[in-house]
Structure formats: C-alpha cells, structure tokens
N, C-alpha and C. Protein backbone atom coordinates (compact mmCIF):
# COMPACT_ATOMS: atom_id res chain seq x y z
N UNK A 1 0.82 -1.20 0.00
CA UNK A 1 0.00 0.00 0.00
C UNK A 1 0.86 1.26 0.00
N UNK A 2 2.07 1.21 0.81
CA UNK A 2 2.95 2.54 0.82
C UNK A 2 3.67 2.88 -0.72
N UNK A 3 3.68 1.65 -1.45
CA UNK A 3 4.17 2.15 -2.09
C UNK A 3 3.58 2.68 -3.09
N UNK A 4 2.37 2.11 -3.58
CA UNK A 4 1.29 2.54 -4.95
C UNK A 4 0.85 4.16 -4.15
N UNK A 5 1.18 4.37 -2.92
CA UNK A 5 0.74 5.88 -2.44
C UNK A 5 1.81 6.83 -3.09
N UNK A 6 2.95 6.08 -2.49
CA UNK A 6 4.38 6.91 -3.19
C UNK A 6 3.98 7.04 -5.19
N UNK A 7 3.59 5.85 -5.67
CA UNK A 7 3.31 6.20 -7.13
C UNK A 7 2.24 7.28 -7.43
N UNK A 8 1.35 7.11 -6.46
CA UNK A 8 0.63 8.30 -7.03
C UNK A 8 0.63 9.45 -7.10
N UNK A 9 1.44 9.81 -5.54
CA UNK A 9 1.96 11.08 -5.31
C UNK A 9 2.78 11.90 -6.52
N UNK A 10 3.75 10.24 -6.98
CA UNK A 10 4.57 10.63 -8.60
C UNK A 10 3.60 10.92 -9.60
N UNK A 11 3.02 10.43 -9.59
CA UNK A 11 2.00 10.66 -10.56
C UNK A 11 1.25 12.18 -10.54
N UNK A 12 0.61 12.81 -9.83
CA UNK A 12 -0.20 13.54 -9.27
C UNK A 12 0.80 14.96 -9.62
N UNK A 13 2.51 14.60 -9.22
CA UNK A 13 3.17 15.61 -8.98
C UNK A 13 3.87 15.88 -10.35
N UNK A 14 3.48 14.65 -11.74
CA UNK A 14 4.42 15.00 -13.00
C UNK A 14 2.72 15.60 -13.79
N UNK A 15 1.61 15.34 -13.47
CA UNK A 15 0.54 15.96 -13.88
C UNK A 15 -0.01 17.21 -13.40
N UNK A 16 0.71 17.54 -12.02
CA UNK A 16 0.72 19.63 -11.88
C UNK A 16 2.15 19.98 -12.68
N UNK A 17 3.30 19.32 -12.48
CA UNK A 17 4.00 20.10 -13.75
C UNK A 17 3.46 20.53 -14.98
N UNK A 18 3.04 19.19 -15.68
CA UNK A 18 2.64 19.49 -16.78
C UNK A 18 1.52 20.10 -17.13
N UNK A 19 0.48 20.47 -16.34
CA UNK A 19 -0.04 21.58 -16.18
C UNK A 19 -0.13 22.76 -16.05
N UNK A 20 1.21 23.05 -15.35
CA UNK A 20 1.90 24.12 -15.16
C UNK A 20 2.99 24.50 -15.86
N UNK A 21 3.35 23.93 -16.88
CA UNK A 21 4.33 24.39 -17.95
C UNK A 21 3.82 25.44 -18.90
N UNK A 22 2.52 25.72 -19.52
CA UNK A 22 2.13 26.79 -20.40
C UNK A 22 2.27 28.03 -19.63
N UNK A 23 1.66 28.46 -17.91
CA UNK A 23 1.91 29.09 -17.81
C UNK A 23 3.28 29.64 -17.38
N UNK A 24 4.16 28.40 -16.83
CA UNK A 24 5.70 29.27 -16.83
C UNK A 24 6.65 29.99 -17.96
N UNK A 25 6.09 29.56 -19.32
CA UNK A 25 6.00 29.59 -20.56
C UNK A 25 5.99 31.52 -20.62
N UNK A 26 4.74 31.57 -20.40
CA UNK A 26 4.03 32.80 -20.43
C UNK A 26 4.66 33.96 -19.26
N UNK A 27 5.00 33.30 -18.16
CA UNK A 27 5.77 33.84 -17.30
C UNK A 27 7.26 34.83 -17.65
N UNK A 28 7.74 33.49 -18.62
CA UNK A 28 8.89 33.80 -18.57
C UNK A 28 8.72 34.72 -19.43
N UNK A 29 8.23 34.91 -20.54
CA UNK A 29 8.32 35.92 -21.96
C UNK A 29 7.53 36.87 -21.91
N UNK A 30 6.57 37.51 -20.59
CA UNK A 30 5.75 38.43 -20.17
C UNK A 30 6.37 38.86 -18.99
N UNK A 31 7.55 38.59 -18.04
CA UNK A 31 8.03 39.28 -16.90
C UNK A 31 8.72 40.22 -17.15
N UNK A 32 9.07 41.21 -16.11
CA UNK A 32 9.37 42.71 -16.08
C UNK A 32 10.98 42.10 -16.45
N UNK A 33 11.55 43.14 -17.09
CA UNK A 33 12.96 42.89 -16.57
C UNK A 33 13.57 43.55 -15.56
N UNK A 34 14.53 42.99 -15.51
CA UNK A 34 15.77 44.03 -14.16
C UNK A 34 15.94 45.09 -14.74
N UNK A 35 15.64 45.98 -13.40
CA UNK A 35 16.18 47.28 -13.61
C UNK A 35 17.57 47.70 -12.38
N UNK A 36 18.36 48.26 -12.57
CA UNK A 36 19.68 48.75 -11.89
C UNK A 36 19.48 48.39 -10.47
N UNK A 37 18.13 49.38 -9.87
CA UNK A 37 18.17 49.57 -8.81
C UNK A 37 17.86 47.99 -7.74
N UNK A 38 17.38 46.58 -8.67
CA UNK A 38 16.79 45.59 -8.02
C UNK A 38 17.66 44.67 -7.20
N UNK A 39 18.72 44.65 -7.22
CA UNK A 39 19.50 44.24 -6.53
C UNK A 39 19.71 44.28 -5.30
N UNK A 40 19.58 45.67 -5.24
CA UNK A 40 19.81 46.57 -4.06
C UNK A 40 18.59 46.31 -3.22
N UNK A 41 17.03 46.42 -3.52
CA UNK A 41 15.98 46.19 -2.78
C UNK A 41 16.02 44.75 -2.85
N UNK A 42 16.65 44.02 -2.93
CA UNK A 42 16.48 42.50 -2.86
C UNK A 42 17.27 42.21 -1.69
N UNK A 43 18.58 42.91 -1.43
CA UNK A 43 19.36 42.74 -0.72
C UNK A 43 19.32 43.38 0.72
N UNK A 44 18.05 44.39 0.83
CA UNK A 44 17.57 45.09 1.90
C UNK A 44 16.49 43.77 2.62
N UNK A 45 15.66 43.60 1.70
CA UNK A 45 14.84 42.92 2.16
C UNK A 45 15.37 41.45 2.76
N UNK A 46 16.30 40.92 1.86
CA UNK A 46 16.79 39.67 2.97
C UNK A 46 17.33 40.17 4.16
N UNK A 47 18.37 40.95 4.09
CA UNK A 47 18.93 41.70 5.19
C UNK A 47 17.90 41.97 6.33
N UNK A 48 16.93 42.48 6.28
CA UNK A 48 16.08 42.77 7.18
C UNK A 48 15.33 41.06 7.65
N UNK A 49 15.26 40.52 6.75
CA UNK A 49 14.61 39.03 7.27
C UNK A 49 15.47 38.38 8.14
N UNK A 50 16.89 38.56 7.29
CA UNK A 50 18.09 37.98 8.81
C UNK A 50 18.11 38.65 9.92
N UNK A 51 18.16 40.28 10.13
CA UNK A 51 18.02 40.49 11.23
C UNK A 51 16.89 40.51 12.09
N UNK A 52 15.91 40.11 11.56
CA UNK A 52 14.42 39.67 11.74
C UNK A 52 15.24 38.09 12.91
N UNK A 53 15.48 37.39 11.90
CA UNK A 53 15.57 36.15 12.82
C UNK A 53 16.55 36.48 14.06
N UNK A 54 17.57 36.44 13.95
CA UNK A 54 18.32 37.05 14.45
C UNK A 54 17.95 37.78 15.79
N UNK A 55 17.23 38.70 15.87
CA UNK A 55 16.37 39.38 16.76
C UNK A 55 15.19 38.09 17.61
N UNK A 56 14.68 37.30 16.69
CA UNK A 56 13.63 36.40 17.21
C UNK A 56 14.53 35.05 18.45
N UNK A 57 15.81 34.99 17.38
CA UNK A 57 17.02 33.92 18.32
C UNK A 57 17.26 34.77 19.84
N UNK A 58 17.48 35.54 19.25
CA UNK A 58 17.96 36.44 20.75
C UNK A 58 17.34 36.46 21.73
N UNK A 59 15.92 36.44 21.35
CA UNK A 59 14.55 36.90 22.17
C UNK A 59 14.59 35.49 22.99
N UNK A 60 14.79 34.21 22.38
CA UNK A 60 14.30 33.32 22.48
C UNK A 60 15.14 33.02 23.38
N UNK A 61 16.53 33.36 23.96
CA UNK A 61 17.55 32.92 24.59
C UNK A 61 17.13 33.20 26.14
C-alpha cells in the first residue's frame, strides 16, 4: 500500500507540472525585466529578514 501511495503522489506531482508548464511559458516571456536599482531592494529585504531572525534567536535565549 505505501508504495502505490508513493506512485501516485509521482504521478499527481508529473501531472501539476505538466499543467503548469504553459503558464511558466508565459511567465517567462511576459516578466518585467531588471532594472539597476533591483538588486539593491532584494538585498535590503533579505537583510532585514536575517536580522528579523536574528532578533527572534535572541529573544528566544
């Protein structure tokens, strides 16, 4: 039984790919491109998530 579960799960999980391939399709050749400044707000925002945790470790001590 564990294992025909494990097949279906395979199963189940190569039939949302392939479901989901037209729109990554569309994704890719309709997304914004980079602009200069995106790096920079990408790198704020993790930054702030680490010191987010960081702050939560501390708390927790």
């Amino acid at each position: 039984m564990d294992l025909f579960l494990k097949i279906m799960a395979a199963a189940l999980l190569a039939l949302m790919l392939f479901s989901l391939w037209p729109v990554y399709k569309h994704w890719q050749t309709h997304s914004p491109k980079a602009q200069p400044g995106d790096w920079q707000a990408a790198l704020l925002a993790l930054g702030a998530v680490v010191l987010l945790v960081i702050f939560l470790i501390m708390a927790v001590r």
